[in-house]
C-alpha atoms as a PDB file:
ATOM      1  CA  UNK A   1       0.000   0.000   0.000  1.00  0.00           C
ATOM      2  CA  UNK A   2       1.375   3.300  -0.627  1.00  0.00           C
ATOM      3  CA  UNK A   3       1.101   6.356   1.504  1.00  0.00           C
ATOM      4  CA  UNK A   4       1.359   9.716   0.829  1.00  0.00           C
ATOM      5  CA  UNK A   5       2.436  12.419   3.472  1.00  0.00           C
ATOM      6  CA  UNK A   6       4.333  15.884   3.487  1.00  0.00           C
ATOM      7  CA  UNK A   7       8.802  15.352   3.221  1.00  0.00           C
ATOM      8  CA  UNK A   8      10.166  15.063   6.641  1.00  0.00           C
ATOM      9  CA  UNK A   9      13.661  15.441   6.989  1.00  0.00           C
ATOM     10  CA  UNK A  10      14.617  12.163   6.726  1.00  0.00           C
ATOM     11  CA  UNK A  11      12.829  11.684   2.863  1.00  0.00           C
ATOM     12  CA  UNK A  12      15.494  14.517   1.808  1.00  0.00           C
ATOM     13  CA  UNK A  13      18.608  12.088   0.745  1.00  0.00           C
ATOM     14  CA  UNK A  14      16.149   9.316  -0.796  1.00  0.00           C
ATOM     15  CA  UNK A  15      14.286  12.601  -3.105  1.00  0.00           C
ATOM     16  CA  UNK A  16      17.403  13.724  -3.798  1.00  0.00           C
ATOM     17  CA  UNK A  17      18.488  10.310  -5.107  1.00  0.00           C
ATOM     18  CA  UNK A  18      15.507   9.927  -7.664  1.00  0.00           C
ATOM     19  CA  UNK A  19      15.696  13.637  -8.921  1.00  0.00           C
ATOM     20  CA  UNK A  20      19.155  12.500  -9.803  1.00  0.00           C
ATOM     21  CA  UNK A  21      18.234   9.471 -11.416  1.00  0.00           C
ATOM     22  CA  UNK A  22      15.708  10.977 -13.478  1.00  0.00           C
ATOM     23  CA  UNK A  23      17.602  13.644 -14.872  1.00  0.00           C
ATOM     24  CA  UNK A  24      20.620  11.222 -15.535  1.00  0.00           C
ATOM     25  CA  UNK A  25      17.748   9.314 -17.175  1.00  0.00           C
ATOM     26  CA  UNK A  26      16.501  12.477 -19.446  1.00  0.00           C
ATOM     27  CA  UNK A  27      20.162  12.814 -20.581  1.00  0.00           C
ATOM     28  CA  UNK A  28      20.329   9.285 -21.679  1.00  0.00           C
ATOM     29  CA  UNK A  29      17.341   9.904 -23.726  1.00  0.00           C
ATOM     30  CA  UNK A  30      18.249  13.663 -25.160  1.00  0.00           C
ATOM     31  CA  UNK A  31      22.278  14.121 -24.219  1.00  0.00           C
ATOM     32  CA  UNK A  32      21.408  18.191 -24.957  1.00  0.00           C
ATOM     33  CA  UNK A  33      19.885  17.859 -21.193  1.00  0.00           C
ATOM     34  CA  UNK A  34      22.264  18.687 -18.495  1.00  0.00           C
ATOM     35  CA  UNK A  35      22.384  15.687 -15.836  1.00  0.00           C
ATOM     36  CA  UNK A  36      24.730  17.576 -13.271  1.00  0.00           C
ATOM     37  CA  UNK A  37      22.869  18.898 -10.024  1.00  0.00           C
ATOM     38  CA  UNK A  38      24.589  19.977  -7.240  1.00  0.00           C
ATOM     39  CA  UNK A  39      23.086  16.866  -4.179  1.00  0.00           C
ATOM     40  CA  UNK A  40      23.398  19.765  -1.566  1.00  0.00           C
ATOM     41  CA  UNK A  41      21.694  22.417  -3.436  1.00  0.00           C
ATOM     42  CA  UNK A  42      19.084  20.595  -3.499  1.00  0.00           C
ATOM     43  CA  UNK A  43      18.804  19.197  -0.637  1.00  0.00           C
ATOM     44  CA  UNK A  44      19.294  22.790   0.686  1.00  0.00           C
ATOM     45  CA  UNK A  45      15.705  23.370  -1.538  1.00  0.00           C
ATOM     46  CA  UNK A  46      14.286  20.160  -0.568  1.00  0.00           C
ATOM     47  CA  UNK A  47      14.051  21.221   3.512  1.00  0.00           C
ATOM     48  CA  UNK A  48      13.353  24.800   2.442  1.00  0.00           C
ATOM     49  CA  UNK A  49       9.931  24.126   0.491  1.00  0.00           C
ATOM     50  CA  UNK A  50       9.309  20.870   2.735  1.00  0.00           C
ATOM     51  CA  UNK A  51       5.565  21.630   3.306  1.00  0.00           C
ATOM     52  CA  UNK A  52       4.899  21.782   0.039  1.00  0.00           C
ATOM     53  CA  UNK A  53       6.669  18.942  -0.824  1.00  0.00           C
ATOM     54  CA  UNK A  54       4.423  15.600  -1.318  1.00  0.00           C
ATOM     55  CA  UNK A  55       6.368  12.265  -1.208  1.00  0.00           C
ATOM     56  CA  UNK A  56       4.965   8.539  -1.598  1.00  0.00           C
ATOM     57  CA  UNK A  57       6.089   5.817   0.889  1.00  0.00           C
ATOM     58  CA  UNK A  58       5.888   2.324   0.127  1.00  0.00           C
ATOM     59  CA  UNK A  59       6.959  -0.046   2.945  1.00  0.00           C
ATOM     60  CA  UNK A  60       8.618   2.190   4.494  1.00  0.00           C
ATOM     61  CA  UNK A  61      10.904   3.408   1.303  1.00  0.00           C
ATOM     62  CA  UNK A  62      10.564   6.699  -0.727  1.00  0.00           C
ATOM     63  CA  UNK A  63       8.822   5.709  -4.481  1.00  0.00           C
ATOM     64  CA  UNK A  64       7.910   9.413  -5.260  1.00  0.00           C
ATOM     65  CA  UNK A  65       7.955  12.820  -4.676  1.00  0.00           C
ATOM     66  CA  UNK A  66       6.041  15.812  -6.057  1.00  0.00           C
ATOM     67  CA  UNK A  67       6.611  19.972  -5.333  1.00  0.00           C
ATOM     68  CA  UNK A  68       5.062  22.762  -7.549  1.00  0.00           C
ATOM     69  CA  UNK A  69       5.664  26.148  -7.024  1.00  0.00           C
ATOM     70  CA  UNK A  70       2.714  28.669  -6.686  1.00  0.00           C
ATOM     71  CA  UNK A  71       2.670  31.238  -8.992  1.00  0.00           C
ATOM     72  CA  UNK A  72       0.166  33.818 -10.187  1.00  0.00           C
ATOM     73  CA  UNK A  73       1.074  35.005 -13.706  1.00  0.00           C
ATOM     74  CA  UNK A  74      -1.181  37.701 -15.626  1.00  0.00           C
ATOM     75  CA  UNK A  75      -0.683  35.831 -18.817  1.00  0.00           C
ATOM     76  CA  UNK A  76      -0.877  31.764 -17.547  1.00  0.00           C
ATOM     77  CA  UNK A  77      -3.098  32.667 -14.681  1.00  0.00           C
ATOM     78  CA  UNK A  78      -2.696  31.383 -10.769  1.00  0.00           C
ATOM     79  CA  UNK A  79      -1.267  28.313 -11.175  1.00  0.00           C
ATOM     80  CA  UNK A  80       1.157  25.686 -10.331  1.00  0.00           C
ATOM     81  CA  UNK A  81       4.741  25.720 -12.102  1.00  0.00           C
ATOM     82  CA  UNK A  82       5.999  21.705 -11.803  1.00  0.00           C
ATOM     83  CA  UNK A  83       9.864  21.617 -13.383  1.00  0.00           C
ATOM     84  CA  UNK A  84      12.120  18.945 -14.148  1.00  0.00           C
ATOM     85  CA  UNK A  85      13.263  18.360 -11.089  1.00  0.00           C
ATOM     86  CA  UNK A  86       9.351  18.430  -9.454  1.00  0.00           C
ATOM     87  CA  UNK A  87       8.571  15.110  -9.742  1.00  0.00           C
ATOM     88  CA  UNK A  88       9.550  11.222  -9.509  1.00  0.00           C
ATOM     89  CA  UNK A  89       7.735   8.005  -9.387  1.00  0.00           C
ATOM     90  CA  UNK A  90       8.432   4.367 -10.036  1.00  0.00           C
ATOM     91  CA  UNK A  91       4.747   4.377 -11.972  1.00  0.00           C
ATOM     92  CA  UNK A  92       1.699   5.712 -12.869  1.00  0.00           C
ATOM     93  CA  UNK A  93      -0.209   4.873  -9.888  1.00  0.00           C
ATOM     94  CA  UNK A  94       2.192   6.384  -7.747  1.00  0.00           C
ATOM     95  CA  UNK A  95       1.906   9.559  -9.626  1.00  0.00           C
ATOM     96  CA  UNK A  96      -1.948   9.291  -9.478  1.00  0.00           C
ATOM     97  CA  UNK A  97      -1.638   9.260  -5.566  1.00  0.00           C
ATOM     98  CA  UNK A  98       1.048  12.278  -5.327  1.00  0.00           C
ATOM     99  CA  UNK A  99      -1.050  14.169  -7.765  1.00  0.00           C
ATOM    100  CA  UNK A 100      -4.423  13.655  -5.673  1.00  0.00           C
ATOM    101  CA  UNK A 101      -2.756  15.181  -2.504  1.00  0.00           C
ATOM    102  CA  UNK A 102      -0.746  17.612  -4.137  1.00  0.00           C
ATOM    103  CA  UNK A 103      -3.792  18.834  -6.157  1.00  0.00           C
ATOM    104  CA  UNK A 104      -6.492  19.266  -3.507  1.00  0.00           C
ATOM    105  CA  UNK A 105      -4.106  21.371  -2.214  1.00  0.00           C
ATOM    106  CA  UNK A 106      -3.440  23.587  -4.988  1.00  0.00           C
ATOM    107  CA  UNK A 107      -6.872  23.850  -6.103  1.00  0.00           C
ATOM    108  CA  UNK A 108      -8.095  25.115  -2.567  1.00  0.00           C
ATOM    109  CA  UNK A 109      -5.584  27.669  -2.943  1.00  0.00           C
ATOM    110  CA  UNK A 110      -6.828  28.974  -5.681  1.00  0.00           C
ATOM    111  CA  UNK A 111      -4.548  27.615  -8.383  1.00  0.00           C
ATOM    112  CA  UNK A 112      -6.716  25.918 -11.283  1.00  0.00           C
ATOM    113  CA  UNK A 113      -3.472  26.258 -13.556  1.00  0.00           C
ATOM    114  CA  UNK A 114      -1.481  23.215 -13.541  1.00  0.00           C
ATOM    115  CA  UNK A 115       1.999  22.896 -15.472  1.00  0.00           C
ATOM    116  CA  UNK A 116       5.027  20.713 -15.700  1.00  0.00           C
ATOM    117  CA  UNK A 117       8.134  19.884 -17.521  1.00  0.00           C
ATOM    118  CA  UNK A 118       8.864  17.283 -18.819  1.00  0.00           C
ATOM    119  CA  UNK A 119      11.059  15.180 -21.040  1.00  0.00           C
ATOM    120  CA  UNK A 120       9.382  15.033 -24.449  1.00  0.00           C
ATOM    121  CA  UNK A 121       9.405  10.519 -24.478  1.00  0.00           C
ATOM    122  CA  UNK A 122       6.181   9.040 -23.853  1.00  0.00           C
ATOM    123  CA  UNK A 123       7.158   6.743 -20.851  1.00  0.00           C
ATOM    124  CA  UNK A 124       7.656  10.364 -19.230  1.00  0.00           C
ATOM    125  CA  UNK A 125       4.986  11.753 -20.603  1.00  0.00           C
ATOM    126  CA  UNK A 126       2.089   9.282 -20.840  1.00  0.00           C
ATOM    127  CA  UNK A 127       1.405   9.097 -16.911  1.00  0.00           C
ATOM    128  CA  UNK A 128       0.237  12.888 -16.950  1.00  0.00           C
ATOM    129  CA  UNK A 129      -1.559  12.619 -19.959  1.00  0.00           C
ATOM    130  CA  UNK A 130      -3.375   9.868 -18.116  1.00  0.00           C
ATOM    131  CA  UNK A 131      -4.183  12.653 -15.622  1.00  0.00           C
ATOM    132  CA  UNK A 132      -5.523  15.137 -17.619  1.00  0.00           C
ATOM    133  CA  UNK A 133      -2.383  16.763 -19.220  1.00  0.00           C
ATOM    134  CA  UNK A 134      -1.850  17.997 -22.462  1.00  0.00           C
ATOM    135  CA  UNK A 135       1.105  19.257 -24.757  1.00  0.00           C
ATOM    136  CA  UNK A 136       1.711  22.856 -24.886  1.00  0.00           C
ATOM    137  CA  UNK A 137       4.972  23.716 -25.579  1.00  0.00           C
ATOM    138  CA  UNK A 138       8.038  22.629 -26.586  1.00  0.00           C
ATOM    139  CA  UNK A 139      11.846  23.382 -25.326  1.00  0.00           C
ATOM    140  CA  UNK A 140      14.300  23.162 -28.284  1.00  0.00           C
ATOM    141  CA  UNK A 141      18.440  23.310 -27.678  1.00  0.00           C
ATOM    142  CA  UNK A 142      20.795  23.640 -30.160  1.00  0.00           C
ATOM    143  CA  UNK A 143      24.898  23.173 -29.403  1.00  0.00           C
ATOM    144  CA  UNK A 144      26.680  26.560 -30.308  1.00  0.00           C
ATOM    145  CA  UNK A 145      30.118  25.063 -32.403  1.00  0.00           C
ATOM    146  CA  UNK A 146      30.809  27.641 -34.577  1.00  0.00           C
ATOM    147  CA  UNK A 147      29.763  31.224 -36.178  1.00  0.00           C
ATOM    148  CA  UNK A 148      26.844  31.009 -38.643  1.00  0.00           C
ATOM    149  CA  UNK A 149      26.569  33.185 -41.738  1.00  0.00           C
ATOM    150  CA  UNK A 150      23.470  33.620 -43.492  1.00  0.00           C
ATOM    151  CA  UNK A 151      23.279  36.507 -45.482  1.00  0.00           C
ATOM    152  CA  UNK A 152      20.689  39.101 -45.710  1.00  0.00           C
ATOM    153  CA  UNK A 153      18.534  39.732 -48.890  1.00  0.00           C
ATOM    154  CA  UNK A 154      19.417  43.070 -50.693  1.00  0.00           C
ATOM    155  CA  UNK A 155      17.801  45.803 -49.258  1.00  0.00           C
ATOM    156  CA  UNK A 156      18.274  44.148 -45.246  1.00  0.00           C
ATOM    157  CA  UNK A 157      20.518  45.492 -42.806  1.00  0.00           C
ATOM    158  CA  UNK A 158      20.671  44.239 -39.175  1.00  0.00           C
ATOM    159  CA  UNK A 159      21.655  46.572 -36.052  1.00  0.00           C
ATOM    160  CA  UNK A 160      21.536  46.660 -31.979  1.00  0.00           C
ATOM    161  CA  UNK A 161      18.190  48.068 -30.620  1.00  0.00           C
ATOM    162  CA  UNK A 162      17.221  49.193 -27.017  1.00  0.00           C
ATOM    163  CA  UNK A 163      15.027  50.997 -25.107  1.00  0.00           C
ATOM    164  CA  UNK A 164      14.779  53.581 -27.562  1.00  0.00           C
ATOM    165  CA  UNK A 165      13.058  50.826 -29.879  1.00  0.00           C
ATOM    166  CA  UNK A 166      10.254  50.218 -26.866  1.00  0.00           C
ATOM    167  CA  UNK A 167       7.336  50.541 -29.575  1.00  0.00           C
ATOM    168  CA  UNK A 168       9.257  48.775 -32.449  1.00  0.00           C
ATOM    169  CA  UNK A 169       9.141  46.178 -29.883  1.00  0.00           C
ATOM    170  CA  UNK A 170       5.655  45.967 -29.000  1.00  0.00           C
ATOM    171  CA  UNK A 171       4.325  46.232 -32.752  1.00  0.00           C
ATOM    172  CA  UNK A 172       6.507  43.313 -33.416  1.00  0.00           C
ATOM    173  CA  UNK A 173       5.441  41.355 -30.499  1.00  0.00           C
ATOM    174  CA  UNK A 174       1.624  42.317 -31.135  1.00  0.00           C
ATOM    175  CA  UNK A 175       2.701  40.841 -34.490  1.00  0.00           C
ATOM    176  CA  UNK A 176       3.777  36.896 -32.737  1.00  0.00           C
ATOM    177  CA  UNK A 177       0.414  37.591 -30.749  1.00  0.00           C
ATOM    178  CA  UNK A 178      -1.432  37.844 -34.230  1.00  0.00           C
ATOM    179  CA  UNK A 179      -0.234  34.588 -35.130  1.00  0.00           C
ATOM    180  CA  UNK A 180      -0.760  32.669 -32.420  1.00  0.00           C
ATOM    181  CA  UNK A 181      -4.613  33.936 -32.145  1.00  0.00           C
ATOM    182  CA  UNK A 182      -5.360  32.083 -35.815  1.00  0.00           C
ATOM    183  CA  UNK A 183      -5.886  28.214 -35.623  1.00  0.00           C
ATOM    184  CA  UNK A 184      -4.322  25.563 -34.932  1.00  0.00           C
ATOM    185  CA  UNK A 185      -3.268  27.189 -31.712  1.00  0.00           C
ATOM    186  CA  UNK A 186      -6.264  29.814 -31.195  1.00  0.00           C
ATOM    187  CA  UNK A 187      -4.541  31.236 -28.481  1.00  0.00           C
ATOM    188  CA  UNK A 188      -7.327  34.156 -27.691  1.00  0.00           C
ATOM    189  CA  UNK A 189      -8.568  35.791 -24.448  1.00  0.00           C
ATOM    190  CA  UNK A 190      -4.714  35.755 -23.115  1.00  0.00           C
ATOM    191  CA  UNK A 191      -4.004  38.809 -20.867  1.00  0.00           C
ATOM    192  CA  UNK A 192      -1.216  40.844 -22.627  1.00  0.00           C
ATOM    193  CA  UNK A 193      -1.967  44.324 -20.675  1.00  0.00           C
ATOM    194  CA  UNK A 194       1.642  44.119 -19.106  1.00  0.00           C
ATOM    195  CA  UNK A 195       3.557  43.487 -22.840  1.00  0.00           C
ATOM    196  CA  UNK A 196       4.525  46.670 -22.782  1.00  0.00           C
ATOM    197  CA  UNK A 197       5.948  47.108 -19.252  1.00  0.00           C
ATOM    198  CA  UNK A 198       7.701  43.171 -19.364  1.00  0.00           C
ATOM    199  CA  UNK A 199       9.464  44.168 -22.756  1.00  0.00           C
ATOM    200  CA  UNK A 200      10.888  47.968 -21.356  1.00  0.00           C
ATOM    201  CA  UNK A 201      12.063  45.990 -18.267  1.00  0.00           C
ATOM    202  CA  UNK A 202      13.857  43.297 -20.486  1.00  0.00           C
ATOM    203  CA  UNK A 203      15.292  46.300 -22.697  1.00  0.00           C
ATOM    204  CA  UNK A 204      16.631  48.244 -19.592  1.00  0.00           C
ATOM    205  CA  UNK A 205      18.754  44.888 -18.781  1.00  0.00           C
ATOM    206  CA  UNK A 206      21.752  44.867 -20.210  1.00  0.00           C
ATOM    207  CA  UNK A 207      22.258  41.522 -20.622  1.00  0.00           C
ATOM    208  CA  UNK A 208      19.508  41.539 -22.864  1.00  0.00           C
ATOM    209  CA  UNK A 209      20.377  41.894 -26.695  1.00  0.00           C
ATOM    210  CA  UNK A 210      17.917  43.382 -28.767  1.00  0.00           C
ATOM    211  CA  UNK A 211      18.101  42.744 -32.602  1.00  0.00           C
ATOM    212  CA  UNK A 212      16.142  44.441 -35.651  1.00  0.00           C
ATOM    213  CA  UNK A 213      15.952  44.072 -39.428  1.00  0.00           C
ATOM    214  CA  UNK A 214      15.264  47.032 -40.924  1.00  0.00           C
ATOM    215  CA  UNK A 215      13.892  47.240 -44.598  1.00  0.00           C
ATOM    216  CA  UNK A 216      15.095  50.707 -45.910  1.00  0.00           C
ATOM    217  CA  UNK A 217      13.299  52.898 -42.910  1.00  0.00           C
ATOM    218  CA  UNK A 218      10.621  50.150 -41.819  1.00  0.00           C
ATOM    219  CA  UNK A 219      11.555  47.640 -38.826  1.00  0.00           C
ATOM    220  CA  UNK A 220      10.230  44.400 -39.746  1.00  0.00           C
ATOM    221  CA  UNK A 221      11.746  41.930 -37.908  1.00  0.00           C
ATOM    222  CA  UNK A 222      13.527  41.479 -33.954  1.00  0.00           C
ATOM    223  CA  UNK A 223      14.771  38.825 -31.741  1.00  0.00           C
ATOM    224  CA  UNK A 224      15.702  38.825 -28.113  1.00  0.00           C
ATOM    225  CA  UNK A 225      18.304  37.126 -26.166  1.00  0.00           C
ATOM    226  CA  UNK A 226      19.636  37.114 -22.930  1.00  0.00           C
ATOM    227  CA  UNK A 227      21.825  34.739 -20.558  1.00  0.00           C
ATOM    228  CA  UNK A 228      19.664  31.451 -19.254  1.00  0.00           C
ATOM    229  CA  UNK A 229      19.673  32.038 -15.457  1.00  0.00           C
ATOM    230  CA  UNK A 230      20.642  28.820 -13.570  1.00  0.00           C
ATOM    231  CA  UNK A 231      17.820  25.919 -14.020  1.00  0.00           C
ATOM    232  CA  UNK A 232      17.789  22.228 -14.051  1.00  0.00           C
ATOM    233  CA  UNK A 233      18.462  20.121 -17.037  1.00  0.00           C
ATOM    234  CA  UNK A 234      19.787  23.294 -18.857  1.00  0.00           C
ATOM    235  CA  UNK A 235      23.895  23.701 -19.361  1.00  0.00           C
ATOM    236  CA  UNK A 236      25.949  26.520 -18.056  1.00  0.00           C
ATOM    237  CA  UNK A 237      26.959  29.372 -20.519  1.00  0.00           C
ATOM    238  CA  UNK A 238      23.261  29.153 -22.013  1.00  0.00           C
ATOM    239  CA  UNK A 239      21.517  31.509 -24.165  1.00  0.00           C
ATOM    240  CA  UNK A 240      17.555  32.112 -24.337  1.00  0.00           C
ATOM    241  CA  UNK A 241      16.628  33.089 -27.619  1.00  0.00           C
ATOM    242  CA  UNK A 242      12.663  34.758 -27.733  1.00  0.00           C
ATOM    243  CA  UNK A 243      10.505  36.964 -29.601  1.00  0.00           C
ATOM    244  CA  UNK A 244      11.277  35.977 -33.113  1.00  0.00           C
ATOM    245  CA  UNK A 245       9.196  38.212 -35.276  1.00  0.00           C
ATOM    246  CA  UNK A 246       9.151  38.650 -39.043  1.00  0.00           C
ATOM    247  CA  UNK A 247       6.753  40.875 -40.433  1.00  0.00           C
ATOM    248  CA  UNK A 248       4.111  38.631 -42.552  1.00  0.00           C
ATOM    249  CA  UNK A 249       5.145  40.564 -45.860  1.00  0.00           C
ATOM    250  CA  UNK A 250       8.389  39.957 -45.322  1.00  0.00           C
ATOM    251  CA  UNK A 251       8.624  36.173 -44.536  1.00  0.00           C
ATOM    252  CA  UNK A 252       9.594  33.705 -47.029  1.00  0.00           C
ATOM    253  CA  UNK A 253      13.111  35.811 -47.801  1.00  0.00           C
ATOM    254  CA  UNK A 254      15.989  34.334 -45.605  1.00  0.00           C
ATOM    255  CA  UNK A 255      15.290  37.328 -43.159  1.00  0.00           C
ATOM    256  CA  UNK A 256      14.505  35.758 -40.189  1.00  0.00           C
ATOM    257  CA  UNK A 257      17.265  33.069 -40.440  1.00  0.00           C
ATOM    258  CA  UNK A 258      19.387  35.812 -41.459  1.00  0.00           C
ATOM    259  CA  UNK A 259      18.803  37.590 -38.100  1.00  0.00           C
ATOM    260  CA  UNK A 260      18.965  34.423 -35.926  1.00  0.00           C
ATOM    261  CA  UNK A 261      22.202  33.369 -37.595  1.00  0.00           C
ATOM    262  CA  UNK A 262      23.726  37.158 -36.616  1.00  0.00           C
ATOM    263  CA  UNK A 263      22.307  36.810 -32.581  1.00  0.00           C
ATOM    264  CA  UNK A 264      23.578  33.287 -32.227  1.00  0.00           C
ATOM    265  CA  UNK A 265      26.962  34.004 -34.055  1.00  0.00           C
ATOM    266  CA  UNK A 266      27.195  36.902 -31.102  1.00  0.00           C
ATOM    267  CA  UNK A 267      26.584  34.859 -28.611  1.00  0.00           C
ATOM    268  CA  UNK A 268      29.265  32.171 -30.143  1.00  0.00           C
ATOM    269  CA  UNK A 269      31.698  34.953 -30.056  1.00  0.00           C
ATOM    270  CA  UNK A 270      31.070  35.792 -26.463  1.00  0.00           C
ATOM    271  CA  UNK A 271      31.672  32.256 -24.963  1.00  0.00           C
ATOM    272  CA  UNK A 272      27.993  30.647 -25.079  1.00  0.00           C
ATOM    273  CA  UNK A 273      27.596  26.699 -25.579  1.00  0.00           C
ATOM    274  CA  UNK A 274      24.743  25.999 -26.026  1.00  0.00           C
ATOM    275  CA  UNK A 275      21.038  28.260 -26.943  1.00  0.00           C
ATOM    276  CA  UNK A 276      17.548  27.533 -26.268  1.00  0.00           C
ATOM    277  CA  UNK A 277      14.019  28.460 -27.312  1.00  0.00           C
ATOM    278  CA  UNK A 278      10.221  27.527 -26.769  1.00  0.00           C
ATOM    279  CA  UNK A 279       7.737  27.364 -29.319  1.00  0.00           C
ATOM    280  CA  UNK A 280       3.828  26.073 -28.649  1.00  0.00           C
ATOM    281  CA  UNK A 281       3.011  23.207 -29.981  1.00  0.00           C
ATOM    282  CA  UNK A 282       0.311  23.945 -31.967  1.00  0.00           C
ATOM    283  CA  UNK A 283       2.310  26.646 -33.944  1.00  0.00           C
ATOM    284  CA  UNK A 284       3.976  24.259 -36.549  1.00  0.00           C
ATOM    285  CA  UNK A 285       5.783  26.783 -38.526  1.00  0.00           C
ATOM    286  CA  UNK A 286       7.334  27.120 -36.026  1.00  0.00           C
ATOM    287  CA  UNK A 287       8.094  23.674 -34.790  1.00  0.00           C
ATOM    288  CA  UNK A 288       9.155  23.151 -38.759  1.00  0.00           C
ATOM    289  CA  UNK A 289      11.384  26.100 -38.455  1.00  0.00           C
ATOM    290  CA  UNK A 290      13.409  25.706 -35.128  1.00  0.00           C
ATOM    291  CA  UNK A 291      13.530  21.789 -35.957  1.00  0.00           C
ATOM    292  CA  UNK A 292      14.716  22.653 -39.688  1.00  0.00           C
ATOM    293  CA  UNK A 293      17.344  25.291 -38.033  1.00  0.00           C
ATOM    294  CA  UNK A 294      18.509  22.513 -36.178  1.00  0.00           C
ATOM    295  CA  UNK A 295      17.303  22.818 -32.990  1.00  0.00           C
ATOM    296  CA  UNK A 296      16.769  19.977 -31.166  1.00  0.00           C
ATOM    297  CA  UNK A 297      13.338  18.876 -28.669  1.00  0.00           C
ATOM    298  CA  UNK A 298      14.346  18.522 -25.253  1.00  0.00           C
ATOM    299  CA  UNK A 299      11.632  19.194 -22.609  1.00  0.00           C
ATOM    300  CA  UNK A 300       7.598  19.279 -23.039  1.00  0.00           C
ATOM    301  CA  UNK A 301       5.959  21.790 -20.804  1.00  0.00           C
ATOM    302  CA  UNK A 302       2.404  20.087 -20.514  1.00  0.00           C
ATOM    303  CA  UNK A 303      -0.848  21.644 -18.672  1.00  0.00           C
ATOM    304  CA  UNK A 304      -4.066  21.185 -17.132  1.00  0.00           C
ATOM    305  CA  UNK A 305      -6.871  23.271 -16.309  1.00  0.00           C
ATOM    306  CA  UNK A 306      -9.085  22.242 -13.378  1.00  0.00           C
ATOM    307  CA  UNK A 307     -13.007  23.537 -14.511  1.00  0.00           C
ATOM    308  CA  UNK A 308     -14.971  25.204 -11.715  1.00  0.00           C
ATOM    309  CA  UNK A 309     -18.195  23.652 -12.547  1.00  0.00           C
END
């Protein structure tokens, strides 16, 4: 019979044991995931977030352990954030039971938003889809090796932007909205009222690289990237690559690879390994694209909504 109670102290070292299995596991199945955790760390974390922290006890030995954090975005609503490192089990059941209590929780705190990562192979990602997941997006890594040229059509020229460029920025991002509202992906009635404020913060950073194509006096394409703070399964000395925009009369041309090619050449040049980027599932340009660019599918983000009715 399984049980299923809050961590106690002594659960840390077993927990910490299957997080590390599981990850070595993910890099056995994608080697662009990064296996390496640092055992104290995390079992630093562990005792910090131990009441919220669910763990499944078979006679008398850890099978299982499940933590989401709480978090209440204006975009992906109040919900529950469940990463790579969130979750372990030696089978579906077990799952099913840490899911129950961890769940009941959640939901009577107000959190109807349930998310997770993980590794994009169906013995990882079956047991949530047998509890009411779906796919939503997709993390793709590519291994920076050398400088890439693409050139830009006549008429193309590339240069730095910045805070300057705030409302370049938003047209361009209302631009990736515009897409992703038309089917397959449909994704309407998302709350974007803090677009502008997010992208002036990321263009005040300055780690953040801003990039525009201009066409004669018309910006019609951007990309951002910035340094990939420390997370699990990612590599050190990783760049995020986001907000890939190319005007719709101006795709088709070499222009966005054009741009990518310059930002990731950049980063190559200033010691990064290794870049990601997320697209949504449903958007299969540009699963086509990143795929065809070479990136490779590491982690799945998946997500449930719990109805009120």
């Amino acid at each position: 019979m399984t049980t299923v109670r809050a961590l106690e102290a002594h659960d840390v070292d077993q927990v910490v044991t299957h997080i590390a299995d599981r990850l070595a596991l993910d890099a056995r199945i994608q080697p662009l995931v990064n296996p390496t955790i640092s055992t104290q760390l995390l079992a630093d974390s562990l005792r910090a977030a131990a009441g919220q922290t669910w763990v499944a006890e078979r006679d008398g030995v850890v099978v299982g352990h499940l933590y989401g954090a709480m978090l209440e975005s204006e975009i992906y609503g109040n919900g529950v954030w469940i990463g790579p490192d969130g979750a372990s089990y030696d089978n579906t059941d077990t799952l099913s039971d840490l899911y129950s209590a961890a769940g009941a929780t959640w939901i009577e705190h107000g959190a109807l938003e349930h998310y997770v990562w993980t590794i994009d192979d169906l013995a990882s990602t079956q047991p949530w889809y047998e509890l009411g997941f779906a796919r939503m997006h997709m993390r793709g890594v590519l291994a920076l090796d050398a400088r890439r040229e693409h050139p830009f059509p006549d008429g193309y020229a590339l240069r730095r932007g910045g805070v300057q460029d705030i409302e370049i920025a938003v047209a361009l991002d209302d631009e990736l909205d515009a897409v992703q509202r038309v089917g397959p992906s449909f994704s309407i009635g998302l709350d974007h009222s803090s677009k502008r404020e997010d992208l002036l913060e990321s263009l005040e950073d300055p780690e953040v690289h801003h990039y525009i194509v201009e066409f004669g006096d018309l910006a019609i394409a951007q990309c951002i990237t910035f340094p990939l703070p420390h997370r699990r399964g990612s590599f050190e000395h990783t760049l995020h690559l986001s907000a890939v925009t190319v005007d719709a009369g101006h795709r088709y041309l070499g222009v966005g690879t054009a741009m990518v090619d310059a930002a990731l050449s950049h980063a190559f040049d200033a010691g990064f390994s290794y870049v990601e980027t997320n697209w949504r599932v449903t958007n299969r340009r540009a699963r086509n694209y990143w795929i065809g660019y070479g990136f490779a599918p590491t982690y799945v983000r998946l997500h449930r909504t719990i109805g009120l009715g």
